[in-house]
PDB file of N, CA and C in Angstrom:
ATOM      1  N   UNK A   1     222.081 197.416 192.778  1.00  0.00           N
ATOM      2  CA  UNK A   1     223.463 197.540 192.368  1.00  0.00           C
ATOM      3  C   UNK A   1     223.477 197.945 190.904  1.00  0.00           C
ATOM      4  N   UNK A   2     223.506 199.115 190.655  1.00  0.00           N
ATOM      5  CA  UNK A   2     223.286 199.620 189.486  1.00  0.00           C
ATOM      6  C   UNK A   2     224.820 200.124 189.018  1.00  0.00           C
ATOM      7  N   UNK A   3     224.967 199.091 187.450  1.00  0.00           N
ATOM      8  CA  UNK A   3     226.665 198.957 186.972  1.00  0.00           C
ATOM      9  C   UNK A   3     226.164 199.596 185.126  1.00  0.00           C
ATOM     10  N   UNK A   4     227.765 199.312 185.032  1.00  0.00           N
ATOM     11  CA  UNK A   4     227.587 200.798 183.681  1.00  0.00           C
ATOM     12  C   UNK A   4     227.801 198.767 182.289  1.00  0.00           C
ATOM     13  N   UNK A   5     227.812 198.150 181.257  1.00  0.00           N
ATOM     14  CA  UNK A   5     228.507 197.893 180.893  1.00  0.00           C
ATOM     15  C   UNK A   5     230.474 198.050 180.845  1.00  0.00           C
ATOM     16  N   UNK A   6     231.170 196.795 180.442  1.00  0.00           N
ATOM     17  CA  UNK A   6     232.282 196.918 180.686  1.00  0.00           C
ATOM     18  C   UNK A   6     232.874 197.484 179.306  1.00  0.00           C
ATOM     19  N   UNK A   7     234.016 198.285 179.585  1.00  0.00           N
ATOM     20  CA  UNK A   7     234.147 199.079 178.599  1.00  0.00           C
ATOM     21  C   UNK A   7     235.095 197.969 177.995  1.00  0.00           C
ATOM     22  N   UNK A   8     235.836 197.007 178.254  1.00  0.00           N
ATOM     23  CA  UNK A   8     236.082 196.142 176.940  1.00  0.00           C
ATOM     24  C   UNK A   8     237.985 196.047 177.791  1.00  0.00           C
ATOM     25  N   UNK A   9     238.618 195.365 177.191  1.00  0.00           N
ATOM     26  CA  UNK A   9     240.048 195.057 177.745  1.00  0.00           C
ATOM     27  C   UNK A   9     240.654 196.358 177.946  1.00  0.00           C
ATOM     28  N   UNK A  10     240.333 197.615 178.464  1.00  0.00           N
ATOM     29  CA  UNK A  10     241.272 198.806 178.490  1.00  0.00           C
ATOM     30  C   UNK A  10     240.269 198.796 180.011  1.00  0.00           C
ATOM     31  N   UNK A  11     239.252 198.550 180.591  1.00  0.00           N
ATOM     32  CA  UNK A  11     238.737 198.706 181.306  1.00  0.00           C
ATOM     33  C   UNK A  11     239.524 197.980 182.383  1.00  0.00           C
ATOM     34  N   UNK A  12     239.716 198.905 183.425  1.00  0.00           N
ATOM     35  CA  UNK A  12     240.504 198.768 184.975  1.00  0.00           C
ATOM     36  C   UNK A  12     239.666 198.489 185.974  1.00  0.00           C
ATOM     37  N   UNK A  13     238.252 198.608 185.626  1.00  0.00           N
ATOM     38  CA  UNK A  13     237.479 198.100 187.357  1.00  0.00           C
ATOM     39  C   UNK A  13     238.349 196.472 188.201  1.00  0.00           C
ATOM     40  N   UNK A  14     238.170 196.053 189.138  1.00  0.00           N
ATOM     41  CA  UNK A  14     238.479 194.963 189.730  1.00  0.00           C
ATOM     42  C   UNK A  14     237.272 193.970 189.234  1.00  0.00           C
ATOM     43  N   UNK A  15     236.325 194.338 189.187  1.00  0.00           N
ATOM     44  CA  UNK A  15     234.965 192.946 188.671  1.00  0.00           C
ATOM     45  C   UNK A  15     234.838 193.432 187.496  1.00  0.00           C
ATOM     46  N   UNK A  16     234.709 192.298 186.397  1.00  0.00           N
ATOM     47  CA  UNK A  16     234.064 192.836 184.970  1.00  0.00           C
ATOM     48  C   UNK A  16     232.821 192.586 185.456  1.00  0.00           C
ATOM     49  N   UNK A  17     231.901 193.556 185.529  1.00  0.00           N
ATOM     50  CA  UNK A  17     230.754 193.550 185.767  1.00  0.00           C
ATOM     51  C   UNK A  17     229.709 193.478 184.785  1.00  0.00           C
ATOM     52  N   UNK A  18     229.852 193.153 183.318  1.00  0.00           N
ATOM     53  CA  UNK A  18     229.650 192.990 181.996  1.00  0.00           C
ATOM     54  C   UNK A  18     229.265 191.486 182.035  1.00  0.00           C
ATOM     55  N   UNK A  19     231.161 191.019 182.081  1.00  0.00           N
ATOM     56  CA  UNK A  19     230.916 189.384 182.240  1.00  0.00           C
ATOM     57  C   UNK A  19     230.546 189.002 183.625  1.00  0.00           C
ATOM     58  N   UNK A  20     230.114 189.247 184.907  1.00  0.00           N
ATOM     59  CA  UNK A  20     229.117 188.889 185.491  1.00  0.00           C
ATOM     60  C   UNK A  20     228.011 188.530 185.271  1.00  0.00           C
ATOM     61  N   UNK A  21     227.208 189.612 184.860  1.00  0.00           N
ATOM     62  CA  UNK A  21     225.423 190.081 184.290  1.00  0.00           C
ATOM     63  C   UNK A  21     225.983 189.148 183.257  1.00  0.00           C
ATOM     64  N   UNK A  22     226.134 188.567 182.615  1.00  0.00           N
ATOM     65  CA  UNK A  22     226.239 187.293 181.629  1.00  0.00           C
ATOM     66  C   UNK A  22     225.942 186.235 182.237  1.00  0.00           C
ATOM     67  N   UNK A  23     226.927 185.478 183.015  1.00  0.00           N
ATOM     68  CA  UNK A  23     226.823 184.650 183.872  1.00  0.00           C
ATOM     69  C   UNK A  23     225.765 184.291 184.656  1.00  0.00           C
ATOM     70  N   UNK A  24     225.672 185.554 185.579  1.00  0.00           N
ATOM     71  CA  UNK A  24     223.731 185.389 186.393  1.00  0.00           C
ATOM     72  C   UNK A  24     222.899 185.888 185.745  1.00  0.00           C
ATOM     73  N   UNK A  25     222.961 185.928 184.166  1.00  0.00           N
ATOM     74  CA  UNK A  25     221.624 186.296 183.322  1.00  0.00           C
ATOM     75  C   UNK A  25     221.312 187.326 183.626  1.00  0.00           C
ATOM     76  N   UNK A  26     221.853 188.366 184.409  1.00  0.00           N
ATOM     77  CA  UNK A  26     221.095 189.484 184.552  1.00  0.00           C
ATOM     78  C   UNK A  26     220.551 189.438 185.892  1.00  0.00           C
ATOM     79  N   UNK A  27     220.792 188.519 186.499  1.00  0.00           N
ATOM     80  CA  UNK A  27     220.096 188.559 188.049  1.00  0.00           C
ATOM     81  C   UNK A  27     220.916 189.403 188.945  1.00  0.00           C
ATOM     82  N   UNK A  28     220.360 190.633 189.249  1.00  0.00           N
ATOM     83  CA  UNK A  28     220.979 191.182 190.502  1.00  0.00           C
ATOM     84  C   UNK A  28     221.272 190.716 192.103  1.00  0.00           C
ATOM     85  N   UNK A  29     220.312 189.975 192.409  1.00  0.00           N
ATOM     86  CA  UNK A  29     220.431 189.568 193.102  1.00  0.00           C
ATOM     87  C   UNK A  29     221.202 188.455 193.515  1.00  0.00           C
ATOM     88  N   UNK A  30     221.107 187.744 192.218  1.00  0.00           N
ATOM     89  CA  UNK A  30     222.710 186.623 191.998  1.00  0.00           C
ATOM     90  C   UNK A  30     223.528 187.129 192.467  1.00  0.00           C
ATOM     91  N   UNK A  31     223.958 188.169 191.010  1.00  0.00           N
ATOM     92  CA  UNK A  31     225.306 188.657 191.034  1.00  0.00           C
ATOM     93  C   UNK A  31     225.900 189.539 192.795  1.00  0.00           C
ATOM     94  N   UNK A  32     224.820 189.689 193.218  1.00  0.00           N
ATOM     95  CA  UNK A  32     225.411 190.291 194.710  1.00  0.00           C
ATOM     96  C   UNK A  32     225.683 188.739 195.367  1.00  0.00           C
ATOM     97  N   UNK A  33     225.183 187.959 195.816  1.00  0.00           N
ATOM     98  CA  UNK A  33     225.509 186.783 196.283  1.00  0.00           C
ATOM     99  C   UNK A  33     226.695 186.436 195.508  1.00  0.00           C
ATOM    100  N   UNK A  34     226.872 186.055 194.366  1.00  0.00           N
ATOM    101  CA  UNK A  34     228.005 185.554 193.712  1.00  0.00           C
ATOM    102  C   UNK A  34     229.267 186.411 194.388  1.00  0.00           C
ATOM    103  N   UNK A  35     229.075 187.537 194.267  1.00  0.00           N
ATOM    104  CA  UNK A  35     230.064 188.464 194.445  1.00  0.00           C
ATOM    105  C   UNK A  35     230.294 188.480 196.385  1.00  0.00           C
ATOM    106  N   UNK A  36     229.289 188.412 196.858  1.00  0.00           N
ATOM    107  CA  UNK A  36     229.711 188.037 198.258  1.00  0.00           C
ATOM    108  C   UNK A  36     230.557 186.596 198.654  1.00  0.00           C
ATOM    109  N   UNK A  37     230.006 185.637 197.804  1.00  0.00           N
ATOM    110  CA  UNK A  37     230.681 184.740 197.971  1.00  0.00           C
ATOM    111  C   UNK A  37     232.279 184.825 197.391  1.00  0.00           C
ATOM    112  N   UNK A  38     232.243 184.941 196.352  1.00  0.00           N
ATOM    113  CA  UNK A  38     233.627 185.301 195.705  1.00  0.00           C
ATOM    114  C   UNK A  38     234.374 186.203 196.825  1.00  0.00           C
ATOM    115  N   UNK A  39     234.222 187.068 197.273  1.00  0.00           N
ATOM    116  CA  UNK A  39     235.151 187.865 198.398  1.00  0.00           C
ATOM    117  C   UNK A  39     235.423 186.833 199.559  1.00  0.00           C
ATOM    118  N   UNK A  40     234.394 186.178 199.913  1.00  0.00           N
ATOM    119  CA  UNK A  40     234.647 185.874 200.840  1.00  0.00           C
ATOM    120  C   UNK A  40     235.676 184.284 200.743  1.00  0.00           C
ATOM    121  N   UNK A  41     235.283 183.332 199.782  1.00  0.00           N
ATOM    122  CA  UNK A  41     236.174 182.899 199.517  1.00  0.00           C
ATOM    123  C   UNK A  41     237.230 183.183 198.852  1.00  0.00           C
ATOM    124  N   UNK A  42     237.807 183.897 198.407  1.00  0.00           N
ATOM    125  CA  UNK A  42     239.079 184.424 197.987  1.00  0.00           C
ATOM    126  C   UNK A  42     240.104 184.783 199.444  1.00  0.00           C
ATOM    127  N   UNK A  43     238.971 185.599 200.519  1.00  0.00           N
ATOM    128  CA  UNK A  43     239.588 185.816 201.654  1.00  0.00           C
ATOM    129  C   UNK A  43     240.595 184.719 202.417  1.00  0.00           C
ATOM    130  N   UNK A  44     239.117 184.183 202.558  1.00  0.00           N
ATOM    131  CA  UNK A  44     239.657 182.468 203.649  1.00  0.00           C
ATOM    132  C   UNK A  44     240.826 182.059 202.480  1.00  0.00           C
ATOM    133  N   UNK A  45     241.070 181.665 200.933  1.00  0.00           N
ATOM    134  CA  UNK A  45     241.702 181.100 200.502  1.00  0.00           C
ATOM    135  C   UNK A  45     243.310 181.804 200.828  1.00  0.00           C
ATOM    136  N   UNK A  46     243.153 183.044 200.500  1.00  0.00           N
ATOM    137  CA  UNK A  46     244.003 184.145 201.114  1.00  0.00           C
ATOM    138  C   UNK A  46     245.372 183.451 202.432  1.00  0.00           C
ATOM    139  N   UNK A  47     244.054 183.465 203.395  1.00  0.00           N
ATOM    140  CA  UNK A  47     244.244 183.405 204.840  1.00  0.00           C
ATOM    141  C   UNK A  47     245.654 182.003 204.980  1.00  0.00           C
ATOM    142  N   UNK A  48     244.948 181.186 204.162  1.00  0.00           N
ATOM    143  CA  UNK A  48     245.422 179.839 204.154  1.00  0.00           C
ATOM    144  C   UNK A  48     246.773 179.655 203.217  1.00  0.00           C
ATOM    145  N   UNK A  49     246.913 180.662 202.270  1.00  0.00           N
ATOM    146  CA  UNK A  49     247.782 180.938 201.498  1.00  0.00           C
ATOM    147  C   UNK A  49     248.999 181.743 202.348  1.00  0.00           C
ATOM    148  N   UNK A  50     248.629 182.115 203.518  1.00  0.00           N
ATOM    149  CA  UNK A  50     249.617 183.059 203.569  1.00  0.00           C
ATOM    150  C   UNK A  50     250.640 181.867 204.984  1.00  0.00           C
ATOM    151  N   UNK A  51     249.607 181.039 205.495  1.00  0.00           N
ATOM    152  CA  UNK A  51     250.073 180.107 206.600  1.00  0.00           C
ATOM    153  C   UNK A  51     250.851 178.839 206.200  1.00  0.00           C
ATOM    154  N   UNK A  52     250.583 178.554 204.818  1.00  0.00           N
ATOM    155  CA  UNK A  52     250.401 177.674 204.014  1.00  0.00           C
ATOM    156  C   UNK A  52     252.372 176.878 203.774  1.00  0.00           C
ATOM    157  N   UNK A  53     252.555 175.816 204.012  1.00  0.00           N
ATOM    158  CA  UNK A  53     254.144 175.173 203.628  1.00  0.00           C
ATOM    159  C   UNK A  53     254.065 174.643 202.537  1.00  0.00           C
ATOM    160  N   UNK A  54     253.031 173.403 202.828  1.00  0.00           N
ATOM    161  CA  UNK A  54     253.118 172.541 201.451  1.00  0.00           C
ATOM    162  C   UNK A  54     252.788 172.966 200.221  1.00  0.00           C
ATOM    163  N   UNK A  55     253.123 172.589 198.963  1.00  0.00           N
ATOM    164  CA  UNK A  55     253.280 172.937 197.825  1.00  0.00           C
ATOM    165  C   UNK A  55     251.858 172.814 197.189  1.00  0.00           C
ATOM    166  N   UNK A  56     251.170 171.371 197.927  1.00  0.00           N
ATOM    167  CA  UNK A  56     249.990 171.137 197.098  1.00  0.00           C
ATOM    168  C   UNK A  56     248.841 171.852 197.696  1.00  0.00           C
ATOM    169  N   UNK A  57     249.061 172.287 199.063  1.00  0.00           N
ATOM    170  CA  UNK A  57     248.174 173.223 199.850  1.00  0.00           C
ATOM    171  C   UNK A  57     248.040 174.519 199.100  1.00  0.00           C
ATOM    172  N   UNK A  58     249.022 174.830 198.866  1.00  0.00           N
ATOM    173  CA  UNK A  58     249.452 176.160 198.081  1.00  0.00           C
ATOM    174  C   UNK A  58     248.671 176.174 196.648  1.00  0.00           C
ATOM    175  N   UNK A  59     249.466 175.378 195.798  1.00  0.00           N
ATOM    176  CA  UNK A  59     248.393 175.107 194.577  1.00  0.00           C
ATOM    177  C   UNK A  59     246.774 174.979 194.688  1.00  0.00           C
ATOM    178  N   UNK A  60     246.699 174.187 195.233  1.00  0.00           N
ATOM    179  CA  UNK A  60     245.063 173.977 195.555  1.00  0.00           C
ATOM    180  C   UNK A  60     244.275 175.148 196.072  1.00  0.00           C
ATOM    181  N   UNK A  61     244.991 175.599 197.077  1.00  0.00           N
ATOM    182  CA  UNK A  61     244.382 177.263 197.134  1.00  0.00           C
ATOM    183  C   UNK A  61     244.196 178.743 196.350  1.00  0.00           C
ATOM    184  N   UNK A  62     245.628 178.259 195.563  1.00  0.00           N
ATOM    185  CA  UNK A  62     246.045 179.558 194.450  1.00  0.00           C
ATOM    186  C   UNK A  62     244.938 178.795 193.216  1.00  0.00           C
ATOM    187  N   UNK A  63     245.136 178.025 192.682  1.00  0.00           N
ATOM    188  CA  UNK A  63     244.338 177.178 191.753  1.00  0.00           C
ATOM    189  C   UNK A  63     242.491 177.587 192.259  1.00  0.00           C
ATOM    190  N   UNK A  64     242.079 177.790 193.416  1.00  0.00           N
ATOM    191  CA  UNK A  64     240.723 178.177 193.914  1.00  0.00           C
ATOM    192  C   UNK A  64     240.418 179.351 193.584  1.00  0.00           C
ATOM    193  N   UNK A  65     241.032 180.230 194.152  1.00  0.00           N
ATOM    194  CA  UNK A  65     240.744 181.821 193.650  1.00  0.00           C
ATOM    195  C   UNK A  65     240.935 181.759 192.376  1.00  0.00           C
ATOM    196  N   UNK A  66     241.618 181.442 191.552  1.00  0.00           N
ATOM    197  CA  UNK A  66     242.077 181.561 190.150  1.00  0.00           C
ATOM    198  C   UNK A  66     240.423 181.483 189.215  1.00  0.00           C
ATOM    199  N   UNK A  67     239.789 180.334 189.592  1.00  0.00           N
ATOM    200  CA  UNK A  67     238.592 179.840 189.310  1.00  0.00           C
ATOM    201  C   UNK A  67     237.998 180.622 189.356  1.00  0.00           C
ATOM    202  N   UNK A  68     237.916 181.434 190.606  1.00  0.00           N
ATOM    203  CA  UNK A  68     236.597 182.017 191.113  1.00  0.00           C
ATOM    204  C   UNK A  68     236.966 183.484 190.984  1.00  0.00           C
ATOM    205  N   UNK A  69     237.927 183.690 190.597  1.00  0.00           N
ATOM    206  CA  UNK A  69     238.244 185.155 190.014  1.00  0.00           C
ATOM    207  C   UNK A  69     237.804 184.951 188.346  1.00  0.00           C
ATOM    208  N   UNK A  70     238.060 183.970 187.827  1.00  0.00           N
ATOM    209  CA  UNK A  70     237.427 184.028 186.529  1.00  0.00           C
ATOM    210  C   UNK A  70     236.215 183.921 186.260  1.00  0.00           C
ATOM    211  N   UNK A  71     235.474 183.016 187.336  1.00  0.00           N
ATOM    212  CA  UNK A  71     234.065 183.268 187.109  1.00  0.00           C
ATOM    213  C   UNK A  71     233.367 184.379 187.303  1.00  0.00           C
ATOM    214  N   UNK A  72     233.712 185.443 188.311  1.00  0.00           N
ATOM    215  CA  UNK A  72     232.993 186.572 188.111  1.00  0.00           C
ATOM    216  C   UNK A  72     233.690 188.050 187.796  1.00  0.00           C
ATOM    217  N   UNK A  73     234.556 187.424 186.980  1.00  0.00           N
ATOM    218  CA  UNK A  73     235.208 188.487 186.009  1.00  0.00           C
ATOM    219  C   UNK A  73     236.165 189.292 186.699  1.00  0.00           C
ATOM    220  N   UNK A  74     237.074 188.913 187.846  1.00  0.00           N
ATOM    221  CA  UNK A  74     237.818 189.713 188.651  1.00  0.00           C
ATOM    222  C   UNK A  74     239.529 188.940 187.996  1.00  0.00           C
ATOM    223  N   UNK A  75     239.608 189.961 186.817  1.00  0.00           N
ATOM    224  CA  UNK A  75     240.924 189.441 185.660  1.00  0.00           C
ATOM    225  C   UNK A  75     242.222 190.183 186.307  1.00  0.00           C
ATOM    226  N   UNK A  76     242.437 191.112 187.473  1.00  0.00           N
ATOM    227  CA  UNK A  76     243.321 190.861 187.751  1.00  0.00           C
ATOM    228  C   UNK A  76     244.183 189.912 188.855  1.00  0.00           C
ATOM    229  N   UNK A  77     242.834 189.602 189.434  1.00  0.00           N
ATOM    230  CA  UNK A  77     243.303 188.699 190.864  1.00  0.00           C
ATOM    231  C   UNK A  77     243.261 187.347 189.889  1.00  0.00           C
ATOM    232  N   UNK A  78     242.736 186.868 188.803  1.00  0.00           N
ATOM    233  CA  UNK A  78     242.968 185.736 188.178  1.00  0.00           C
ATOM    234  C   UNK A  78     244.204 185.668 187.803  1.00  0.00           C
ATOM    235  N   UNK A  79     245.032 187.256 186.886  1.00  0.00           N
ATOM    236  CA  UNK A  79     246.343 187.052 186.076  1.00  0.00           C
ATOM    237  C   UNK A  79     246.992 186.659 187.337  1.00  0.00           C
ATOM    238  N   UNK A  80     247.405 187.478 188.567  1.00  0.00           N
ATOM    239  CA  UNK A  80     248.167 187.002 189.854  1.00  0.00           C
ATOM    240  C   UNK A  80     247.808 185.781 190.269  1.00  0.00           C
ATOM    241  N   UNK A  81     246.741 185.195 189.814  1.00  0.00           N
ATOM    242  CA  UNK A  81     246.730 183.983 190.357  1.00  0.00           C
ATOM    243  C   UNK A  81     247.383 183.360 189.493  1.00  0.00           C
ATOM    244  N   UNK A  82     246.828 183.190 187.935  1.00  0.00           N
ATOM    245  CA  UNK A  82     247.930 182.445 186.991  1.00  0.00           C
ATOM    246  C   UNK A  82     249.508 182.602 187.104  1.00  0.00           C
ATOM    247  N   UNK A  83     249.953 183.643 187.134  1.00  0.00           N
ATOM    248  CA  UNK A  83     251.131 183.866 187.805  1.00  0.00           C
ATOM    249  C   UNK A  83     252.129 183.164 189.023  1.00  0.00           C
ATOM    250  N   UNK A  84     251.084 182.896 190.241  1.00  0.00           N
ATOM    251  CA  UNK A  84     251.221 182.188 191.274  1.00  0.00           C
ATOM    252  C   UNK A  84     251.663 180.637 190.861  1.00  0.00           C
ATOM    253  N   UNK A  85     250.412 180.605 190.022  1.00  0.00           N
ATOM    254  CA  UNK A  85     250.022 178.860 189.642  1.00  0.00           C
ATOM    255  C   UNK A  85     251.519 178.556 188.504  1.00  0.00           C
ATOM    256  N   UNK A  86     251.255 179.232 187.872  1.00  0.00           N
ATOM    257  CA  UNK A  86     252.788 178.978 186.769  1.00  0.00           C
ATOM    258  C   UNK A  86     254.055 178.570 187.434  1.00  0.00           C
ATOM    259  N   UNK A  87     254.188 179.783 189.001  1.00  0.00           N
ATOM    260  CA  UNK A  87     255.389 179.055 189.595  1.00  0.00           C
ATOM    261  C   UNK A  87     255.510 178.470 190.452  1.00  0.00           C
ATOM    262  N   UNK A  88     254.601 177.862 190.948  1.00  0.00           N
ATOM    263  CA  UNK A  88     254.339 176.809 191.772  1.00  0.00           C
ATOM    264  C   UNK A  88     254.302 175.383 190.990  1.00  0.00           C
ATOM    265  N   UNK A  89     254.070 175.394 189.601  1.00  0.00           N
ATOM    266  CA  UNK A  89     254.221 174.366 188.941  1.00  0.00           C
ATOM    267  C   UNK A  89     255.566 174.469 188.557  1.00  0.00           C
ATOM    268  N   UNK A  90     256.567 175.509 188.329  1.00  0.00           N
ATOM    269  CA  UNK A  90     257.858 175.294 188.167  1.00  0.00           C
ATOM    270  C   UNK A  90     258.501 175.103 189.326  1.00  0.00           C
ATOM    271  N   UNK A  91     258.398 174.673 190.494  1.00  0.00           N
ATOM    272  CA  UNK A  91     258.795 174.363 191.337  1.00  0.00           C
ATOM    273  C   UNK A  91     259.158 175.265 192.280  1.00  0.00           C
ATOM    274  N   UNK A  92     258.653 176.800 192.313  1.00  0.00           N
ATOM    275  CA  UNK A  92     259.282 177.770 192.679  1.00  0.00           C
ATOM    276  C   UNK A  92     258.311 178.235 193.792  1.00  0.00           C
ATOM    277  N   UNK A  93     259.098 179.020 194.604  1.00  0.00           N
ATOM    278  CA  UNK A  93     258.063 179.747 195.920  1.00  0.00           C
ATOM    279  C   UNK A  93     257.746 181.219 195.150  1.00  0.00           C
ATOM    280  N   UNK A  94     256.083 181.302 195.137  1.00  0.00           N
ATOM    281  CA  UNK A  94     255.387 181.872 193.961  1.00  0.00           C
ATOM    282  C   UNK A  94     255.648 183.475 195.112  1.00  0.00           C
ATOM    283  N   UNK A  95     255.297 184.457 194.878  1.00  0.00           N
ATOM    284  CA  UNK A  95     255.223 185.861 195.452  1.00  0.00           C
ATOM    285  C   UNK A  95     253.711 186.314 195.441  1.00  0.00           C
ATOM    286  N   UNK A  96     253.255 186.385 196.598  1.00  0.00           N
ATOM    287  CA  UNK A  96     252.129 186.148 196.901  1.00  0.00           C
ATOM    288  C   UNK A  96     251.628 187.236 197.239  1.00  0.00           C
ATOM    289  N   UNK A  97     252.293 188.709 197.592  1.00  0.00           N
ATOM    290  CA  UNK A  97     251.814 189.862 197.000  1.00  0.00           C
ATOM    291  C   UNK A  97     251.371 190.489 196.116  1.00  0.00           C
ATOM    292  N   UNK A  98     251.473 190.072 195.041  1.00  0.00           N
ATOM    293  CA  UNK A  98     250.522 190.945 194.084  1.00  0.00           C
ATOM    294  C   UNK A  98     248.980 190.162 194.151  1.00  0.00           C
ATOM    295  N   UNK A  99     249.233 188.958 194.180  1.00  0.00           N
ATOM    296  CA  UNK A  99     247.550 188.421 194.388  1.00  0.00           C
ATOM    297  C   UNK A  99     247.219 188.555 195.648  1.00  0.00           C
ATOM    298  N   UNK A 100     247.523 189.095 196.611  1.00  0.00           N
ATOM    299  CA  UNK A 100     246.939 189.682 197.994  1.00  0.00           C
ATOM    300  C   UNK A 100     246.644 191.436 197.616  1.00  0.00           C
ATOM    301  N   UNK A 101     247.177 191.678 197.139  1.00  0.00           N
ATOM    302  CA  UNK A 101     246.975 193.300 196.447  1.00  0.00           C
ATOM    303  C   UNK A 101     245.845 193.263 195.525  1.00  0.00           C
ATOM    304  N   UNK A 102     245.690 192.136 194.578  1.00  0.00           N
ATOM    305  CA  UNK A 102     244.439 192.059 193.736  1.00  0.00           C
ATOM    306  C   UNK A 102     243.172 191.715 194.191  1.00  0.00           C
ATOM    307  N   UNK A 103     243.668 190.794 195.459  1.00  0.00           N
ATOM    308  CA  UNK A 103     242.172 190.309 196.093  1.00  0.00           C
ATOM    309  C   UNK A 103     241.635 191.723 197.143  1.00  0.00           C
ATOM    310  N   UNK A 104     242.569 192.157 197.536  1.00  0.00           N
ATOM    311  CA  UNK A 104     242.172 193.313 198.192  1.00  0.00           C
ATOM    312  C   UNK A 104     241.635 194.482 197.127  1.00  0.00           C
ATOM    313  N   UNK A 105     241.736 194.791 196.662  1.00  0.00           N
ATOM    314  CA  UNK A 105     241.623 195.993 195.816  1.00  0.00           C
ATOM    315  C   UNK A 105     239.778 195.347 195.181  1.00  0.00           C
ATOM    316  N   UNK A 106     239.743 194.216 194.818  1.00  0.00           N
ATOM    317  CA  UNK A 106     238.716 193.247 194.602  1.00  0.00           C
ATOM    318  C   UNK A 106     237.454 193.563 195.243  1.00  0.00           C
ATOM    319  N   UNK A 107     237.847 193.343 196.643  1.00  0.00           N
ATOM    320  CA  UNK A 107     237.455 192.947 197.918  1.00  0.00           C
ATOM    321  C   UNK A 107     236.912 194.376 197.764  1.00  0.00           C
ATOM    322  N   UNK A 108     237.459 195.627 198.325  1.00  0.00           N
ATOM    323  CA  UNK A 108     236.846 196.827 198.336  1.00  0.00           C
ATOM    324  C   UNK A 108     235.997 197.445 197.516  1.00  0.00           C
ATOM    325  N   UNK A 109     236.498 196.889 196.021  1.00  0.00           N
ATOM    326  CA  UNK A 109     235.643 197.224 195.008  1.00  0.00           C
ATOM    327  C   UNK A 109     234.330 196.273 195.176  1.00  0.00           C
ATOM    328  N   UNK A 110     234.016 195.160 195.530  1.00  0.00           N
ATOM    329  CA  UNK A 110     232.840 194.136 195.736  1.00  0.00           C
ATOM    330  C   UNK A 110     232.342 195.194 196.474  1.00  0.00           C
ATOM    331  N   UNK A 111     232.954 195.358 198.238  1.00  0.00           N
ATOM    332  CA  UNK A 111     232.299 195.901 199.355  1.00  0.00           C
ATOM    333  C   UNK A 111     231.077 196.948 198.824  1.00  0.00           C
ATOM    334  N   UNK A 112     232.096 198.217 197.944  1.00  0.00           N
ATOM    335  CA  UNK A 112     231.025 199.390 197.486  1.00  0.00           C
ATOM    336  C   UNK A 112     230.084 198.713 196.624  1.00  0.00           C
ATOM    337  N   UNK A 113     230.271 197.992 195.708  1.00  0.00           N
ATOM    338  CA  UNK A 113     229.235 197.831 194.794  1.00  0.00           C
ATOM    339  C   UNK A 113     227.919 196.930 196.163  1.00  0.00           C
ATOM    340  N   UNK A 114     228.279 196.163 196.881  1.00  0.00           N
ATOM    341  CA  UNK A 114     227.013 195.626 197.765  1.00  0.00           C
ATOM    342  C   UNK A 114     226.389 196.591 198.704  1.00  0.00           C
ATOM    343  N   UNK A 115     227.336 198.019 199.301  1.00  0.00           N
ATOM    344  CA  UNK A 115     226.521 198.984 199.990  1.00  0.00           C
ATOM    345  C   UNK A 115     225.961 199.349 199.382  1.00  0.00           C
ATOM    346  N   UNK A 116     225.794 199.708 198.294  1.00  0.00           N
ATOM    347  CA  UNK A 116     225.069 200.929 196.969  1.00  0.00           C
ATOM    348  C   UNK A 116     223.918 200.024 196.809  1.00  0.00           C
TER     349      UNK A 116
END
């Protein structure tokens, strides 16, 4: 999985792939596992988000991806998640499309980087 450095906050990829290779030291082989895992839980969290009534079900799930979008540098499915999380703590029913748009867009961008 051969990645360029991240060009810095103007940079649009879906993974900072910069602050990844930080994180797993440079392990490629991490960072593909990390990154498989991260899709895949973001998915299921997804799944559960979209079936989801209760408030604390909701949080606890939006609050999951949020994590795990920050740990491997996927800053826009994190901002939609902070977003989510902000109005779910104001008591509000959060809009759960744009962080289904971020995890997807995520998701595809992971997919190519693990075929390559």
């Amino acid at each position: 999985m051969a990645h360029t450095e991240a060009k810095g906050p103007a940079d649009t990829r879906p993974v900072d792939l910069a602050h990844l290779s930080r994180h797993t030291l440079g392990n490629r082989d991490l960072e593909r596992e990390v990154l498989r895992l991260f899709a895949r839980q973001a998915e299921v969290a997804m799944r559960r988000l979209e079936t989801a009534t209760d408030p604390v079900v909701l949080r606890e799930n939006v609050h999951t991806v949020n994590g795990s979008a920050k740990g491997v540098g996927a800053w826009k499915v994190a901002e939609a998640a902070d977003t989510a999380e902000r109005a779910l703590l104001d008591g509000k029913t959060p809009d759960l499309a744009p962080l289904r748009a971020a995890v997807e867009e995520a998701g595809f961008y992971i997919d190519g980087l693990l075929e390559s």
